[in-house]
N, C-alpha and C. Protein backbone atom coordinates (compact mmCIF):
# COMPACT_ATOMS: atom_id res chain seq x y z
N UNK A 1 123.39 128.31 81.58
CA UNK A 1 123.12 127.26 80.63
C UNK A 1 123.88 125.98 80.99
N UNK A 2 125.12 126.34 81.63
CA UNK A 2 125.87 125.09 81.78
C UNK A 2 125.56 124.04 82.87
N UNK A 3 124.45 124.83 83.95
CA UNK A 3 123.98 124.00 85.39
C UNK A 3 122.99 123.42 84.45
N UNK A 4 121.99 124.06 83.99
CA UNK A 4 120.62 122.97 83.01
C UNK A 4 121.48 122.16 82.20
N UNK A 5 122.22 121.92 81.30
CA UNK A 5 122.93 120.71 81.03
C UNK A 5 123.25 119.58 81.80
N UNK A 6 123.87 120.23 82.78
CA UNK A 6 124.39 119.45 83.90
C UNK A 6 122.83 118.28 85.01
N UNK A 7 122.39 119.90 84.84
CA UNK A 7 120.47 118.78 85.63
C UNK A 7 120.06 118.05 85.05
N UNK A 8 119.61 118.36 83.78
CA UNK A 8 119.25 117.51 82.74
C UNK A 8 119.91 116.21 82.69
N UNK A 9 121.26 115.86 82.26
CA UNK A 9 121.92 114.80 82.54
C UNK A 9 121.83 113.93 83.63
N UNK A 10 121.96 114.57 84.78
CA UNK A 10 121.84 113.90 86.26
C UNK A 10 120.40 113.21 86.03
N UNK A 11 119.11 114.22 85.48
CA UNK A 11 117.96 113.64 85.92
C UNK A 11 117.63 112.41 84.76
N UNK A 12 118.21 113.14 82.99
CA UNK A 12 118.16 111.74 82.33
C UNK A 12 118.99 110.11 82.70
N UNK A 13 119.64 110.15 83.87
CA UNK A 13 120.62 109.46 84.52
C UNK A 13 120.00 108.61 85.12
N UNK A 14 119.41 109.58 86.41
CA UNK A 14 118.83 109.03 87.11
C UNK A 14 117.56 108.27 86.76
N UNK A 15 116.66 109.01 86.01
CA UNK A 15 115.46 108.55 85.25
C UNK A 15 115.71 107.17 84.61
N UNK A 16 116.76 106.98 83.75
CA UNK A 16 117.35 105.48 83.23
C UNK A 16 117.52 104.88 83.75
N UNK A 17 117.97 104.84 85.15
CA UNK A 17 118.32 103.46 85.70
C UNK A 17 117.34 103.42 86.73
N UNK A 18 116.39 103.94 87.42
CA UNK A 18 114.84 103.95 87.67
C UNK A 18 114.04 102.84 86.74
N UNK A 19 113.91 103.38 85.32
CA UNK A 19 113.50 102.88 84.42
C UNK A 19 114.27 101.23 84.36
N UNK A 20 115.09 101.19 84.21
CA UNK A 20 115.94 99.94 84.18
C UNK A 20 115.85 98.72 85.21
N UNK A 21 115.85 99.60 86.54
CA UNK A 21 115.03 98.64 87.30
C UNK A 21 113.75 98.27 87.39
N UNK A 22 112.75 99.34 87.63
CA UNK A 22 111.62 99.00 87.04
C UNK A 22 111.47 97.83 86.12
N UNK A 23 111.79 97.72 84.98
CA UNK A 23 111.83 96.63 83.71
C UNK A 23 112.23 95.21 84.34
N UNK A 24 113.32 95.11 85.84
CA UNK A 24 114.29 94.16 86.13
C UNK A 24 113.13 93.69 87.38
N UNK A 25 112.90 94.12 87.90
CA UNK A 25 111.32 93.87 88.77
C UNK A 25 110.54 93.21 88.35
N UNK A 26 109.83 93.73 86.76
CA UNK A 26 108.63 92.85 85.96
C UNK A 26 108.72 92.33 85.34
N UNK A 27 110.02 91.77 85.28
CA UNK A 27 110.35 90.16 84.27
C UNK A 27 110.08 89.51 84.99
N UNK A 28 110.26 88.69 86.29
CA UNK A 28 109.51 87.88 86.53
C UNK A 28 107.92 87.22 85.84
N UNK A 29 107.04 88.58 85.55
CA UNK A 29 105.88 88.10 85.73
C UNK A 29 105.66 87.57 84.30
N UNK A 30 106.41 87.66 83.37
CA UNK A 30 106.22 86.51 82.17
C UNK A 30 106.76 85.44 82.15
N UNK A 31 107.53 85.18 84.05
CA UNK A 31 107.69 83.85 83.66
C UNK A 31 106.44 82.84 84.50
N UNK A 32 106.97 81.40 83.97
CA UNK A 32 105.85 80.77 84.85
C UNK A 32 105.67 80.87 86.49
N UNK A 33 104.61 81.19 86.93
CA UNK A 33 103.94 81.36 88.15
C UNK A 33 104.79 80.76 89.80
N UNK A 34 105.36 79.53 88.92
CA UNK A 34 105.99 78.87 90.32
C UNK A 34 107.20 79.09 90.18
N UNK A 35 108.06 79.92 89.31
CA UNK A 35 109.40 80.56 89.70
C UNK A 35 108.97 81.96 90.34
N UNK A 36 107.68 82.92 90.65
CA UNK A 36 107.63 83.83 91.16
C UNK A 36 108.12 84.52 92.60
N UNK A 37 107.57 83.31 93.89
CA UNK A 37 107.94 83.18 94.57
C UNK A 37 109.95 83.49 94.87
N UNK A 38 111.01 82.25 94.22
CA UNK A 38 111.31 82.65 94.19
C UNK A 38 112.13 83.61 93.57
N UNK A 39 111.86 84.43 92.46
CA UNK A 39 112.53 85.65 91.88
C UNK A 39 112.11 86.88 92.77
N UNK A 40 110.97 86.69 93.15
CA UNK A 40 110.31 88.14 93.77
C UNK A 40 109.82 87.52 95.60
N UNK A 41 111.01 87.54 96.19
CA UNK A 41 110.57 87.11 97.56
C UNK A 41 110.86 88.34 98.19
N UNK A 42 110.42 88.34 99.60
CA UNK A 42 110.91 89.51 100.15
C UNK A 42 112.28 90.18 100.36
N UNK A 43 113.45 89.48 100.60
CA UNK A 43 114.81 89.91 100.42
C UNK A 43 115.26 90.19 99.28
N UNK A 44 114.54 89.71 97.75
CA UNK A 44 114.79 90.18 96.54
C UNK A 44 113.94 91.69 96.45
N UNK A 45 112.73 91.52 97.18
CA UNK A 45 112.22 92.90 97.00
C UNK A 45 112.92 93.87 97.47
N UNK A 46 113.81 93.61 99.08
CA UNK A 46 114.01 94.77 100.07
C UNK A 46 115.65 95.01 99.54
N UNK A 47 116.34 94.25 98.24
CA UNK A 47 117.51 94.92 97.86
C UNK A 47 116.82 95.74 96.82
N UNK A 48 115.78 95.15 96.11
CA UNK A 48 115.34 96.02 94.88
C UNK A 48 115.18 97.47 95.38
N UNK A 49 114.61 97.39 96.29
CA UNK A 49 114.29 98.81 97.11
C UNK A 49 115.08 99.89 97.19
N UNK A 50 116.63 98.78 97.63
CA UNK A 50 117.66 99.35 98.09
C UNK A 50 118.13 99.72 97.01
N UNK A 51 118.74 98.98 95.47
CA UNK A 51 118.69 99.72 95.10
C UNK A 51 118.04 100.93 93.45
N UNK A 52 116.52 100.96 94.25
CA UNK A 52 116.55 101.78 93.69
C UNK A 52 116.76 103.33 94.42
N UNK A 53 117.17 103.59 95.71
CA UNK A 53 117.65 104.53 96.73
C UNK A 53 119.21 104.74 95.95
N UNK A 54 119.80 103.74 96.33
CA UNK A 54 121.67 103.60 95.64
C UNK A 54 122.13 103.33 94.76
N UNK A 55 121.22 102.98 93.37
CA UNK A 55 121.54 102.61 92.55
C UNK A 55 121.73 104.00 91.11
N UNK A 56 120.95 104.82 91.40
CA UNK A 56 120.91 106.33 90.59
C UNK A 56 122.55 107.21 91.49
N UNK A 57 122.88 106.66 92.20
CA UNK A 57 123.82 107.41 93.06
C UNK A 57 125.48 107.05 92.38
N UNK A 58 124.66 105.37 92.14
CA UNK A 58 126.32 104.85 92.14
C UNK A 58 126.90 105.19 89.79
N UNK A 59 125.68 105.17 89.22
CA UNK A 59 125.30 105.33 88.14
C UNK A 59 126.08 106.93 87.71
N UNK A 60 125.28 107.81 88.92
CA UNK A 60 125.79 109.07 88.32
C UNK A 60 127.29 109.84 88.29
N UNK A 61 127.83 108.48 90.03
CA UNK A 61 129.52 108.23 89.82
C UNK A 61 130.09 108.12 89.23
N UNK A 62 129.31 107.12 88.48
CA UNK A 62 130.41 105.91 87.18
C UNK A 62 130.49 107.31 85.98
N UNK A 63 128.77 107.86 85.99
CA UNK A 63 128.93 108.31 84.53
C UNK A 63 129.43 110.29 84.67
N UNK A 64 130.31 110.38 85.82
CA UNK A 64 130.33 111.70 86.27
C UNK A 64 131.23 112.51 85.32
N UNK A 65 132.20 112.22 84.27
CA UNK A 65 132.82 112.79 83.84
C UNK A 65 132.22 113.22 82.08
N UNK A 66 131.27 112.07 81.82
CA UNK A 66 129.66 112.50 81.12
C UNK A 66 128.96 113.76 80.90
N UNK A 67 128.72 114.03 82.70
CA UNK A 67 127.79 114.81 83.24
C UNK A 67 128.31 116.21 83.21
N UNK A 68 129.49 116.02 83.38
CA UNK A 68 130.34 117.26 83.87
C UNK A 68 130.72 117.83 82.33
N UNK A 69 130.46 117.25 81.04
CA UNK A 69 131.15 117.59 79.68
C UNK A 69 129.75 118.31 79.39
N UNK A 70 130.13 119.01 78.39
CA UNK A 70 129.27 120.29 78.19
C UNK A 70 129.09 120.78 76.97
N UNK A 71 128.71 120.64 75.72
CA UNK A 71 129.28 120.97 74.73
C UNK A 71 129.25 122.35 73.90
N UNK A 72 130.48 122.58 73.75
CA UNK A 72 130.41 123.70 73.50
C UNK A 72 131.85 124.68 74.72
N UNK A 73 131.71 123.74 75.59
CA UNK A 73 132.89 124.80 76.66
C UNK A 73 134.18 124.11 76.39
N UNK A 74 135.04 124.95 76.89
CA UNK A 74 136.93 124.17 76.30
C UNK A 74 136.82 122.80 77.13
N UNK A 75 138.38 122.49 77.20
CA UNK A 75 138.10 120.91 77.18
C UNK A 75 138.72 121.24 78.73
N UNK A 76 138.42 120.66 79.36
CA UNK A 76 138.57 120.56 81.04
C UNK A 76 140.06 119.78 81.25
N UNK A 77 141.62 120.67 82.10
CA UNK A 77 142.44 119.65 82.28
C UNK A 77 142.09 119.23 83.91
């Protein structure tokens, strides 16, 4: 029971900041047409890329002591 807690977390983790970028991608397109270019050029695309590869990685770092709590088990020294 305590690894499915643990997956679950990682994947609601990861899933959020997927999601988060996603959302940070398609603001641009409500704005006007001739800031598109540049908000969404190719070097803005090819970090977006990047991170959405490193960005679920560095997320599940920050939030690792989160991930690792369990409820219900003693308290971890």
């Amino acid at each position: 029971m305590r690894v499915a807690v643990i997956v679950s977390k990682v994947v609601l983790t990861v899933m959020g900041t997927w999601l988060a970028l996603l959302l940070v991608i398609a603001f641009p397109a409500l704005l006007p047409e001739r800031w598109e270019y540049y908000l969404i050029s190719p070097a803005s695309v090819g970090l977006w890329m990047l991170s959405m590869l490193f960005g679920p990685v560095v997320v599940c770092w920050k939030l690792r002591s989160w991930i690792r709590t369990v409820p219900g088990d003693p308290p971890r020294r």
